[in-house]
PDB file of N, CA and C in Angstrom:
ATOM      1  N   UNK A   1     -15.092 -13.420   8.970  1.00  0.00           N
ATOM      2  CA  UNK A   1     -14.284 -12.293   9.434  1.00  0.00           C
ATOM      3  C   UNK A   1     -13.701 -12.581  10.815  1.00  0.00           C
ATOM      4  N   UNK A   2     -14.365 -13.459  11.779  1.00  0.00           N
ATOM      5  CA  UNK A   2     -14.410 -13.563  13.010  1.00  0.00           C
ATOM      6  C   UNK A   2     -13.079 -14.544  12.418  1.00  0.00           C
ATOM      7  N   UNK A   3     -12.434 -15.217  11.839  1.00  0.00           N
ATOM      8  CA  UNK A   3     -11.317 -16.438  11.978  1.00  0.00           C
ATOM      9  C   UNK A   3     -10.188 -15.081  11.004  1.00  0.00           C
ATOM     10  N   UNK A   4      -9.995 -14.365  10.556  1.00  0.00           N
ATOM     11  CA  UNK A   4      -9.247 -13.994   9.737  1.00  0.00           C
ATOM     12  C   UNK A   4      -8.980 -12.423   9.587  1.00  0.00           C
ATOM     13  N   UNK A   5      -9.739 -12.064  10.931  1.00  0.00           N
ATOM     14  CA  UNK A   5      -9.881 -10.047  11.515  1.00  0.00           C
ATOM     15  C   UNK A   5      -8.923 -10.215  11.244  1.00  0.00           C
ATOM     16  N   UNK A   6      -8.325 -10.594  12.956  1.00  0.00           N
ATOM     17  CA  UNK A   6      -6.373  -9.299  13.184  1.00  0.00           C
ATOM     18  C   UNK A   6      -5.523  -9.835  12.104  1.00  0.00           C
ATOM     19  N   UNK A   7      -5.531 -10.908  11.409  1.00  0.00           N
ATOM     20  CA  UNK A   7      -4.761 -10.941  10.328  1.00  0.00           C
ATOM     21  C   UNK A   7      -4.862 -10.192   8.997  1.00  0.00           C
ATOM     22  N   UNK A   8      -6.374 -10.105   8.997  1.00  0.00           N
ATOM     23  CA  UNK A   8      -6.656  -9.408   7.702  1.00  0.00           C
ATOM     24  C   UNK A   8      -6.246  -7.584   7.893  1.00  0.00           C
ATOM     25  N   UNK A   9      -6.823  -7.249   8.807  1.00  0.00           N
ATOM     26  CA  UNK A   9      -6.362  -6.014   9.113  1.00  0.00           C
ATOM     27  C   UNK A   9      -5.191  -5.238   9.109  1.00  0.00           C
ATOM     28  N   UNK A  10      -4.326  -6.299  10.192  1.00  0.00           N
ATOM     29  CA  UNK A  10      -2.716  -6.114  10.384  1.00  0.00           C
ATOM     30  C   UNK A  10      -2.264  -6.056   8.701  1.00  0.00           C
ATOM     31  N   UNK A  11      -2.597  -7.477   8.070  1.00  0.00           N
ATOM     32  CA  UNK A  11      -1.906  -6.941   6.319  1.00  0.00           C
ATOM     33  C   UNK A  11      -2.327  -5.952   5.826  1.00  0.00           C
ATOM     34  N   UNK A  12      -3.533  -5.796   6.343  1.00  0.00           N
ATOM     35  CA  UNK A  12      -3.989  -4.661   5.064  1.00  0.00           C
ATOM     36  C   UNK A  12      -3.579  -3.285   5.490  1.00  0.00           C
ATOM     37  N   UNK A  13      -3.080  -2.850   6.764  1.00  0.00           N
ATOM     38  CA  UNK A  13      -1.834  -1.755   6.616  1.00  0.00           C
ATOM     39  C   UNK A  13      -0.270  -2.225   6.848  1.00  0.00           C
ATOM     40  N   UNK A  14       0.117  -3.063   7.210  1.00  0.00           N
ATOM     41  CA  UNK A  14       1.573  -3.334   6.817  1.00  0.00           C
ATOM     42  C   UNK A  14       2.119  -3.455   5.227  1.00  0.00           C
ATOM     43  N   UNK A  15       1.259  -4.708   4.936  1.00  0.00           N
ATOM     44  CA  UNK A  15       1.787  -4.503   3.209  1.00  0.00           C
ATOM     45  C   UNK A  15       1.743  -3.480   2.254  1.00  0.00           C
ATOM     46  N   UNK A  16       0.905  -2.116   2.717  1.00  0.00           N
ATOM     47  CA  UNK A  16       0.642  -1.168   1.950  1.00  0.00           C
ATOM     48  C   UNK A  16       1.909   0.012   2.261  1.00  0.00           C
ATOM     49  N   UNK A  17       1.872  -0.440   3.769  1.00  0.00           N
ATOM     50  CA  UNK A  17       3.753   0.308   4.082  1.00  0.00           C
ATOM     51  C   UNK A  17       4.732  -0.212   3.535  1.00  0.00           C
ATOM     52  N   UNK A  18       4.987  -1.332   3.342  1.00  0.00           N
ATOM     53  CA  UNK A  18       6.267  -2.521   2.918  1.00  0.00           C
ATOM     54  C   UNK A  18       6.359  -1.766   1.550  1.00  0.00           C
ATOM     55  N   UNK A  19       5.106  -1.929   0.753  1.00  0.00           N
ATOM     56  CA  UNK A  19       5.236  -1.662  -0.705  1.00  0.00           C
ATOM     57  C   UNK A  19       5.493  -0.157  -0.867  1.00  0.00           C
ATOM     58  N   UNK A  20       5.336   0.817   0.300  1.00  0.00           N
ATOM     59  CA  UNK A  20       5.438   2.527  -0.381  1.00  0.00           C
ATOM     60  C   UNK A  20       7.017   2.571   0.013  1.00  0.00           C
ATOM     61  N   UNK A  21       7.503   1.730   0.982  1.00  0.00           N
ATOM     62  CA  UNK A  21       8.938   2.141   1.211  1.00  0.00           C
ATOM     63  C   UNK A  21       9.582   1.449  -0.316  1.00  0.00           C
ATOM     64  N   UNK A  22       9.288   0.239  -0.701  1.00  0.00           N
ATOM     65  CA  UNK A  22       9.820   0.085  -2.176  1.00  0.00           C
ATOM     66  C   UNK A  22       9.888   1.535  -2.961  1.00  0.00           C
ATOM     67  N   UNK A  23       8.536   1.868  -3.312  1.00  0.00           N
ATOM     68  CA  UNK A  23       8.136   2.993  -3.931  1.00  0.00           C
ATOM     69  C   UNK A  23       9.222   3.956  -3.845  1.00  0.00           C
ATOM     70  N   UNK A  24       9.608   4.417  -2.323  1.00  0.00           N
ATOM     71  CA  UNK A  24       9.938   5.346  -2.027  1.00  0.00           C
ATOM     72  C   UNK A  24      11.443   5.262  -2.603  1.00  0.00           C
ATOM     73  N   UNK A  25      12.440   4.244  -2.123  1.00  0.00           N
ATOM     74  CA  UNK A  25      13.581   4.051  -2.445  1.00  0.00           C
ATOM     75  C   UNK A  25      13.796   3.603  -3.881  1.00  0.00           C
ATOM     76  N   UNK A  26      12.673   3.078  -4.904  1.00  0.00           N
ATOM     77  CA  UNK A  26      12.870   3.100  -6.103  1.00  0.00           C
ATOM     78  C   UNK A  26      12.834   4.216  -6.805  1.00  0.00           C
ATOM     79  N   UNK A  27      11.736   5.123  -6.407  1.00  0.00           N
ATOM     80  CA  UNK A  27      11.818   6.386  -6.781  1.00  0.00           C
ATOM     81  C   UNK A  27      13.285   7.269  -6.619  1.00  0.00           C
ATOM     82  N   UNK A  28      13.764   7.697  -5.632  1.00  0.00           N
ATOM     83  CA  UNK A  28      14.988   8.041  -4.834  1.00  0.00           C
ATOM     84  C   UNK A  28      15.756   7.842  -6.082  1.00  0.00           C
ATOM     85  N   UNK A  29      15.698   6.117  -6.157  1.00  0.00           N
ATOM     86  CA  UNK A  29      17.090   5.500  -6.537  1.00  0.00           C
ATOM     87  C   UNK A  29      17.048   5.889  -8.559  1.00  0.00           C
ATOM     88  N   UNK A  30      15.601   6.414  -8.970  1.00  0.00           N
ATOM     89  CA  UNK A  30      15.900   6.722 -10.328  1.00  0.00           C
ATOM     90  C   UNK A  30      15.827   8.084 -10.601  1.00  0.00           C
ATOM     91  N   UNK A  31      16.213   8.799  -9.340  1.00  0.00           N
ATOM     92  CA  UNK A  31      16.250  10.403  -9.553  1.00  0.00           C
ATOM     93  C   UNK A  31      15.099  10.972  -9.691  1.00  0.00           C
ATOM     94  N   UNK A  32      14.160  10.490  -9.311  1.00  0.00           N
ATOM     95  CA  UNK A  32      12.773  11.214  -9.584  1.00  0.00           C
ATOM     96  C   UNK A  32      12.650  12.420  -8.315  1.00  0.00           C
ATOM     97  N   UNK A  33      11.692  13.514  -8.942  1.00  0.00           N
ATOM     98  CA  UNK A  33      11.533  14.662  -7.667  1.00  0.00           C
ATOM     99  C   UNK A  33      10.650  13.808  -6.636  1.00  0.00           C
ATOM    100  N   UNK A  34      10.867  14.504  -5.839  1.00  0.00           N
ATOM    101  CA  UNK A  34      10.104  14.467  -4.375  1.00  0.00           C
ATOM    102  C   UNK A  34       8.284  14.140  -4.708  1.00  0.00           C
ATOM    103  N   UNK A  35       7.772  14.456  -5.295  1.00  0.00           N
ATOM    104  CA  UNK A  35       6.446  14.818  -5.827  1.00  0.00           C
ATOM    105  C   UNK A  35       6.478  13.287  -6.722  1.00  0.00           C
ATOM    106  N   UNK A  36       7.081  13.171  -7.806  1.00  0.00           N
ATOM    107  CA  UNK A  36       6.993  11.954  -7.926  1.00  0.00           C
ATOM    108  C   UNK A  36       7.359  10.516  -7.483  1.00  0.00           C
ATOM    109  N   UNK A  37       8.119  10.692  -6.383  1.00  0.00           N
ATOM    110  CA  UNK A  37       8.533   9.759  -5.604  1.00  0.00           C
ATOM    111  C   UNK A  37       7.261   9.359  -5.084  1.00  0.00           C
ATOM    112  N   UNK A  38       7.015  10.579  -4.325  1.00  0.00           N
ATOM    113  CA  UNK A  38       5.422   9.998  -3.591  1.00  0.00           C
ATOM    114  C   UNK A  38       4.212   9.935  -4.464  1.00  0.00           C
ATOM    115  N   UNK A  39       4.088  10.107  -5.260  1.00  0.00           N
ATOM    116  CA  UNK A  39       3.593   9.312  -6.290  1.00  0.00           C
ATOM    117  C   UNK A  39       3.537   8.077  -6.631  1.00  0.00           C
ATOM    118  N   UNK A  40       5.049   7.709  -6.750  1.00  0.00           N
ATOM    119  CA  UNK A  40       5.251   6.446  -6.748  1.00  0.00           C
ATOM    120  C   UNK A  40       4.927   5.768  -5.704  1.00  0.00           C
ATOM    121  N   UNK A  41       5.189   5.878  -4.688  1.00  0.00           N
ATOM    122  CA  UNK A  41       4.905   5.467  -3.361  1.00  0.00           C
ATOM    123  C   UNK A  41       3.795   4.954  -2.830  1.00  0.00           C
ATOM    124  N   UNK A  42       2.308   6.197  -3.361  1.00  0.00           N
ATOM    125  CA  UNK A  42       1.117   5.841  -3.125  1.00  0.00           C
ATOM    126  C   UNK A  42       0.707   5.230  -4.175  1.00  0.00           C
ATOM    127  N   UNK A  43       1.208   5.111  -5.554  1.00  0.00           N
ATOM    128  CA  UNK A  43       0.529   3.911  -6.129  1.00  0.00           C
ATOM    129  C   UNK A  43       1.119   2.531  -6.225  1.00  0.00           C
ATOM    130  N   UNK A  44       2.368   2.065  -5.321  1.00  0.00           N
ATOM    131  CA  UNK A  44       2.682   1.008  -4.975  1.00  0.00           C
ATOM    132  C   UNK A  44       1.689   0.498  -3.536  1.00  0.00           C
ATOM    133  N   UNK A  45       1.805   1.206  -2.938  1.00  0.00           N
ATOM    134  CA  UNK A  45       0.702   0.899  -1.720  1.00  0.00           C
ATOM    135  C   UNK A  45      -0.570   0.307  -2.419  1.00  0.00           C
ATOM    136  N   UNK A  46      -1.320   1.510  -3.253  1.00  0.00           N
ATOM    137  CA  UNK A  46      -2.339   1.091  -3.755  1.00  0.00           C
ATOM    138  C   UNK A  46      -2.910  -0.199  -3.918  1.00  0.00           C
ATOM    139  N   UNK A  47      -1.585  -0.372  -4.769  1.00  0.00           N
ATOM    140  CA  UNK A  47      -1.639  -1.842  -5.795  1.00  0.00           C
ATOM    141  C   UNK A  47      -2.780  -2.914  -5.233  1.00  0.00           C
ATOM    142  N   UNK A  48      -2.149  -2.725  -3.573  1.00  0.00           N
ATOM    143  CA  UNK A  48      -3.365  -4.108  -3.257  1.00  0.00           C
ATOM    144  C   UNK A  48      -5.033  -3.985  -3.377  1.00  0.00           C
ATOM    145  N   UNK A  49      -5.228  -2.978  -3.078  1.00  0.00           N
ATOM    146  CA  UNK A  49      -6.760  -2.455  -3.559  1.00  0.00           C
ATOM    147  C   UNK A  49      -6.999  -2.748  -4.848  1.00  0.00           C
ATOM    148  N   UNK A  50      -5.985  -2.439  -5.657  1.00  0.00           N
ATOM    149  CA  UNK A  50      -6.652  -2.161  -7.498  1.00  0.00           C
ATOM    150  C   UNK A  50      -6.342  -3.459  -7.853  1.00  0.00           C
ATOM    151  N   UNK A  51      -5.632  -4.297  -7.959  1.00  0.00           N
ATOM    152  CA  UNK A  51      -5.550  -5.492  -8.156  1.00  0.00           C
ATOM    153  C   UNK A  51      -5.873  -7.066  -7.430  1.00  0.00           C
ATOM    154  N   UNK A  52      -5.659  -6.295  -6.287  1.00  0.00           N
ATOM    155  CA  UNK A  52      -5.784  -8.268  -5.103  1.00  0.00           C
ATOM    156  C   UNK A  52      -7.324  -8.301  -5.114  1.00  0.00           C
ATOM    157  N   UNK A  53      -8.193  -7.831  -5.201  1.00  0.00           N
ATOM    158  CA  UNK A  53      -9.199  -8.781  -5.858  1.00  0.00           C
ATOM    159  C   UNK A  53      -9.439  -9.616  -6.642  1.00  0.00           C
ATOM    160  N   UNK A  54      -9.266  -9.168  -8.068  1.00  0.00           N
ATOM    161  CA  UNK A  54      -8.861  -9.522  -9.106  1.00  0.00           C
ATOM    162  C   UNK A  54      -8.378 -10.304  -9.277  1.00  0.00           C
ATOM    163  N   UNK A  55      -6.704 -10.511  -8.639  1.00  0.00           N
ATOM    164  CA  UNK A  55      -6.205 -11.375  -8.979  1.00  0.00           C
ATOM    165  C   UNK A  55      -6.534 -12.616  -7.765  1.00  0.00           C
ATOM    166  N   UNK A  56      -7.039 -12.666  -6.526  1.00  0.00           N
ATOM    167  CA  UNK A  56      -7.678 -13.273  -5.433  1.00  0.00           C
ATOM    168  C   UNK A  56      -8.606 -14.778  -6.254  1.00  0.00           C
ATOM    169  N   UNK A  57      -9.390 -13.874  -7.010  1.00  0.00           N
ATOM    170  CA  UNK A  57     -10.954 -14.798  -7.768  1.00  0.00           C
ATOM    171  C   UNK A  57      -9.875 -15.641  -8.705  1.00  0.00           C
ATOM    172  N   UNK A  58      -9.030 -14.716  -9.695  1.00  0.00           N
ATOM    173  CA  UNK A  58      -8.707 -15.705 -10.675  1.00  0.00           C
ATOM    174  C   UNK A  58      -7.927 -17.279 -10.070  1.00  0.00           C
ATOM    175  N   UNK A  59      -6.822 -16.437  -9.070  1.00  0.00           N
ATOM    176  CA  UNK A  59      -5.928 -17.595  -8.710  1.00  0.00           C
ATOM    177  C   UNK A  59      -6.083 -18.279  -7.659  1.00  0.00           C
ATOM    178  N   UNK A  60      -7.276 -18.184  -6.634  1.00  0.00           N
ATOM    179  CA  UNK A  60      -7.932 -18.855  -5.134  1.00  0.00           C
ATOM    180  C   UNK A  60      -9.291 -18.949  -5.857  1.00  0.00           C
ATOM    181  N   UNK A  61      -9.780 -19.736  -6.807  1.00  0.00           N
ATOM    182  CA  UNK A  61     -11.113 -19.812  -7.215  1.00  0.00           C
ATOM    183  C   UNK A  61     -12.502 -19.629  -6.025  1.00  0.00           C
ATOM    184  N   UNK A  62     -11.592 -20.797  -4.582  1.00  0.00           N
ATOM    185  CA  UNK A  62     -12.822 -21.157  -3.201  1.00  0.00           C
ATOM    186  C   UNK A  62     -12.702 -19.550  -2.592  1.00  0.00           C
ATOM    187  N   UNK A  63     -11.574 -18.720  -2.643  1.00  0.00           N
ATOM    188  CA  UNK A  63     -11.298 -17.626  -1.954  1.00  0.00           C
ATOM    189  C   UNK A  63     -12.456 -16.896  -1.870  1.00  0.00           C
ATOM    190  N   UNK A  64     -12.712 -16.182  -0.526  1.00  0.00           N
ATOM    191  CA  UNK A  64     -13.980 -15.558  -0.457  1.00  0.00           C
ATOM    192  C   UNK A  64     -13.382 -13.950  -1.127  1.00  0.00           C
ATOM    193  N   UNK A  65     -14.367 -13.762  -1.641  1.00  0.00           N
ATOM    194  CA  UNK A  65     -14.039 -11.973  -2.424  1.00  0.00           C
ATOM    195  C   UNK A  65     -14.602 -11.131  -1.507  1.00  0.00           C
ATOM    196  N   UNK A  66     -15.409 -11.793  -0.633  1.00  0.00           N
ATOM    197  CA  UNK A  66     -15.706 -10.422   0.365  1.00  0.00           C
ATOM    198  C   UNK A  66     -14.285 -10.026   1.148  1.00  0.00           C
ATOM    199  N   UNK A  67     -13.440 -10.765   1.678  1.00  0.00           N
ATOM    200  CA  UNK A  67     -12.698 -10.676   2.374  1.00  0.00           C
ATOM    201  C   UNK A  67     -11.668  -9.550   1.857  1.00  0.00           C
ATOM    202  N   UNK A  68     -11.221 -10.298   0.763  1.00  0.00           N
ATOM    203  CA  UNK A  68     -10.463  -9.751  -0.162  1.00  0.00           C
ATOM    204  C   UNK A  68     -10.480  -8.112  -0.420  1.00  0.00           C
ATOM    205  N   UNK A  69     -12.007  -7.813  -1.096  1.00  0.00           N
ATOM    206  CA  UNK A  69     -12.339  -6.394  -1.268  1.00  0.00           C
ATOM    207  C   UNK A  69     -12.864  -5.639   0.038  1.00  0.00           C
ATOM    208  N   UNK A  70     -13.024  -6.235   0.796  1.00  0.00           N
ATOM    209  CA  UNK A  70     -13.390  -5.783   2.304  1.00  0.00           C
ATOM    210  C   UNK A  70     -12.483  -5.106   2.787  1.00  0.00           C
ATOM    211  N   UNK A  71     -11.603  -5.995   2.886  1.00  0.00           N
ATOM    212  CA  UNK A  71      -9.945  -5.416   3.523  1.00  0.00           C
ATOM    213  C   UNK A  71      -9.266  -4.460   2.438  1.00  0.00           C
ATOM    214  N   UNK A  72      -9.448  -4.309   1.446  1.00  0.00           N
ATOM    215  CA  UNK A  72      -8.877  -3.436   0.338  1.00  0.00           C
ATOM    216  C   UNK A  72      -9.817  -1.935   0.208  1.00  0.00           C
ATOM    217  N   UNK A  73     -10.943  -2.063   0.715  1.00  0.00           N
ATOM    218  CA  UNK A  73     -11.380  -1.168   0.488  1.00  0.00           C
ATOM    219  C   UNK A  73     -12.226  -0.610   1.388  1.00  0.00           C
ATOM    220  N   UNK A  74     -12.109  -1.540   2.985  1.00  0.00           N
ATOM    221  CA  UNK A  74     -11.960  -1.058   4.282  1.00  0.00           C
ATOM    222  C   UNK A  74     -11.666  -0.261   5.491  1.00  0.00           C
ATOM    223  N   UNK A  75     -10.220  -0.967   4.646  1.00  0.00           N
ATOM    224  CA  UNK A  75      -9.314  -0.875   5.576  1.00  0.00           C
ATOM    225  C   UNK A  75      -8.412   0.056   4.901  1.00  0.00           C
ATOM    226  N   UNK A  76      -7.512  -1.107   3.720  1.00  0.00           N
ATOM    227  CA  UNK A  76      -6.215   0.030   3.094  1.00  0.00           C
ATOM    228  C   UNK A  76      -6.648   1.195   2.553  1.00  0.00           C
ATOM    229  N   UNK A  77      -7.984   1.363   1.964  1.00  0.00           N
ATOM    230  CA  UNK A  77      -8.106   2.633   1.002  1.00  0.00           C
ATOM    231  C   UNK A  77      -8.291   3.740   1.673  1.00  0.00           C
ATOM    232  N   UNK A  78      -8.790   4.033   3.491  1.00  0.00           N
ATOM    233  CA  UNK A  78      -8.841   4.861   4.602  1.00  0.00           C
ATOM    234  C   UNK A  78      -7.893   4.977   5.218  1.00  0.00           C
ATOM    235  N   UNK A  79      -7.082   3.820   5.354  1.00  0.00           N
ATOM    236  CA  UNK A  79      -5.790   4.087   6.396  1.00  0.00           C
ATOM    237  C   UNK A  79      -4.574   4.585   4.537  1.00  0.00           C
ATOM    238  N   UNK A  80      -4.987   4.434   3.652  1.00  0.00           N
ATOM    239  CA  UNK A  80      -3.797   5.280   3.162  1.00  0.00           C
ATOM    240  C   UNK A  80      -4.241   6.874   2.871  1.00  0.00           C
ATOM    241  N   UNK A  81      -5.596   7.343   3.064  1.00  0.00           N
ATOM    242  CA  UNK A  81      -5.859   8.470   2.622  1.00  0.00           C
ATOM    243  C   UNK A  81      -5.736   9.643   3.854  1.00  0.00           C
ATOM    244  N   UNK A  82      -5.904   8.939   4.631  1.00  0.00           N
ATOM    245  CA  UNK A  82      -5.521   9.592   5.937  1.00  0.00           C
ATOM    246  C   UNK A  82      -4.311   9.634   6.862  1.00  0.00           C
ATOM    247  N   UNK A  83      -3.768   8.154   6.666  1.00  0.00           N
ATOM    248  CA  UNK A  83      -2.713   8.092   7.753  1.00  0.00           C
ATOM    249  C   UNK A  83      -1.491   7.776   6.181  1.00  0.00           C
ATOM    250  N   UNK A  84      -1.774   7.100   5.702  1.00  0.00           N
ATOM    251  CA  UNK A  84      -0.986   6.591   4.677  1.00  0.00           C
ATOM    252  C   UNK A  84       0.129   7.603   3.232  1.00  0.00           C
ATOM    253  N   UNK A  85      -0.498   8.231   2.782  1.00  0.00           N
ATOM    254  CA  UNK A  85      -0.497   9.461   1.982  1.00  0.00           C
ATOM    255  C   UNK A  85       0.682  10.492   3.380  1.00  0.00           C
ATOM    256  N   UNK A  86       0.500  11.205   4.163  1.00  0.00           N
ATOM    257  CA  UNK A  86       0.987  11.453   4.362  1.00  0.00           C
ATOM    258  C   UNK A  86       2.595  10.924   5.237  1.00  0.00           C
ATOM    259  N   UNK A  87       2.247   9.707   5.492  1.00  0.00           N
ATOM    260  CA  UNK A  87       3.478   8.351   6.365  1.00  0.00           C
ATOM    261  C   UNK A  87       4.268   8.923   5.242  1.00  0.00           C
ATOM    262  N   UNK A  88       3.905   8.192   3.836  1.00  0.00           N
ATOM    263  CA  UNK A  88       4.880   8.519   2.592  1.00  0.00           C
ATOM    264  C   UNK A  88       5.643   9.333   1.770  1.00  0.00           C
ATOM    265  N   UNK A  89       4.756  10.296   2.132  1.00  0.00           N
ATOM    266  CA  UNK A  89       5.244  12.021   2.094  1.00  0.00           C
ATOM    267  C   UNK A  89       6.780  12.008   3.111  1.00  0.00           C
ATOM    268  N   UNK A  90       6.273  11.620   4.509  1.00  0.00           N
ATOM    269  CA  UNK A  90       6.869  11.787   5.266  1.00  0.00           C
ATOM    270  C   UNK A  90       8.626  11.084   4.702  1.00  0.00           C
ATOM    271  N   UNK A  91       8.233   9.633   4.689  1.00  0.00           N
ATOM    272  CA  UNK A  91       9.306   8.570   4.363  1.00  0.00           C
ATOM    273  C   UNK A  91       9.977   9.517   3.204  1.00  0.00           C
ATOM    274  N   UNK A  92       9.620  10.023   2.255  1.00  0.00           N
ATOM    275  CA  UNK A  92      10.540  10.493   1.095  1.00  0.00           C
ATOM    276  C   UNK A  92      11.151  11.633   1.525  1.00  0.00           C
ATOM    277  N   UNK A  93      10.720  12.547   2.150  1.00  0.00           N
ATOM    278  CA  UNK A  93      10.746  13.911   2.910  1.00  0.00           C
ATOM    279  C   UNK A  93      12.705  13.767   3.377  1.00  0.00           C
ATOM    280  N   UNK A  94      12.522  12.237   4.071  1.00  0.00           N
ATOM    281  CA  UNK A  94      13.456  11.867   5.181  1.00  0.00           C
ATOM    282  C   UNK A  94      14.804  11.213   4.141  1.00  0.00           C
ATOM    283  N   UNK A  95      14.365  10.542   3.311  1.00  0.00           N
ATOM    284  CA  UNK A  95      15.295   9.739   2.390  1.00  0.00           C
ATOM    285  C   UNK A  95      15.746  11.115   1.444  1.00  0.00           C
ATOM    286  N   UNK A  96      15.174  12.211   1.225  1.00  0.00           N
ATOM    287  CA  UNK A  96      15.546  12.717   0.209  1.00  0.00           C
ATOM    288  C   UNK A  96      16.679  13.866   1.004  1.00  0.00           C
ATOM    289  N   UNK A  97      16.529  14.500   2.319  1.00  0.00           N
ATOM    290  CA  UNK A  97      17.268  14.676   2.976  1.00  0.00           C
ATOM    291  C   UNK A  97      18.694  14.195   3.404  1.00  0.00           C
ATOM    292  N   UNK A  98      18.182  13.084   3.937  1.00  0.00           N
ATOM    293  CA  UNK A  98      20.045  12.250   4.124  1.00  0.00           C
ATOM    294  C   UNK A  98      20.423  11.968   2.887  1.00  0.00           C
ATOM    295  N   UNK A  99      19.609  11.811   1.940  1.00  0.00           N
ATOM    296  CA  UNK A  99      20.240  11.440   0.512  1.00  0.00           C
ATOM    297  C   UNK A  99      20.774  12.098  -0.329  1.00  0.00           C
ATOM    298  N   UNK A 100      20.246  13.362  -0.450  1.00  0.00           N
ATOM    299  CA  UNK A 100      20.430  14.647  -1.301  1.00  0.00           C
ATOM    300  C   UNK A 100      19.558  14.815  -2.212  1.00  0.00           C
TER     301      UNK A 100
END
């Protein structure tokens, strides 16, 4: 943990933002309501929790899995239930406004 903290950390809330703004503007962009946008949103974030383990073991065989599920379920699964969940709310709130 000591060689791979501020990196592991820093990804494990940036990429979970990167992926809800996808969310957000894919949603937007197929007419979905507000409610399901952020929907969409928080289960694009998700993704790295429910899957990057998983897929971590299959395709990094030496990859340590603590790291992996550590940071997924640390880090991203608290910073989206608290700070995250509502960021995304927020982001669609804003796009659906200037957008219509």
């Amino acid at each position: 943990m000591r060689s791979y903290g501020l990196f592991l950390v820093a990804f494990s809330i940036v990429m979970p933002i990167v992926s809800a703004i996808l969310g957000v503007l894919l949603g937007w962009g197929l007419g979905m309501t507000l409610g399901g946008t952020l929907l969409l949103a928080t289960l694009y974030a998700s993704a790295s929790y429910i899957a990057a383990p998983a897929a971590m073991r299959i395709a990094v065989p030496e990859a340590n899995p603590a790291l992996s599920i550590g940071a997924s379920l640390g880090v991203t699964f608290p910073f989206n239930i608290f700070i995250g969940v509502p960021l995304y709310f927020w982001m669609a709130e804003q796009l659906y406004a200037i957008g219509g």
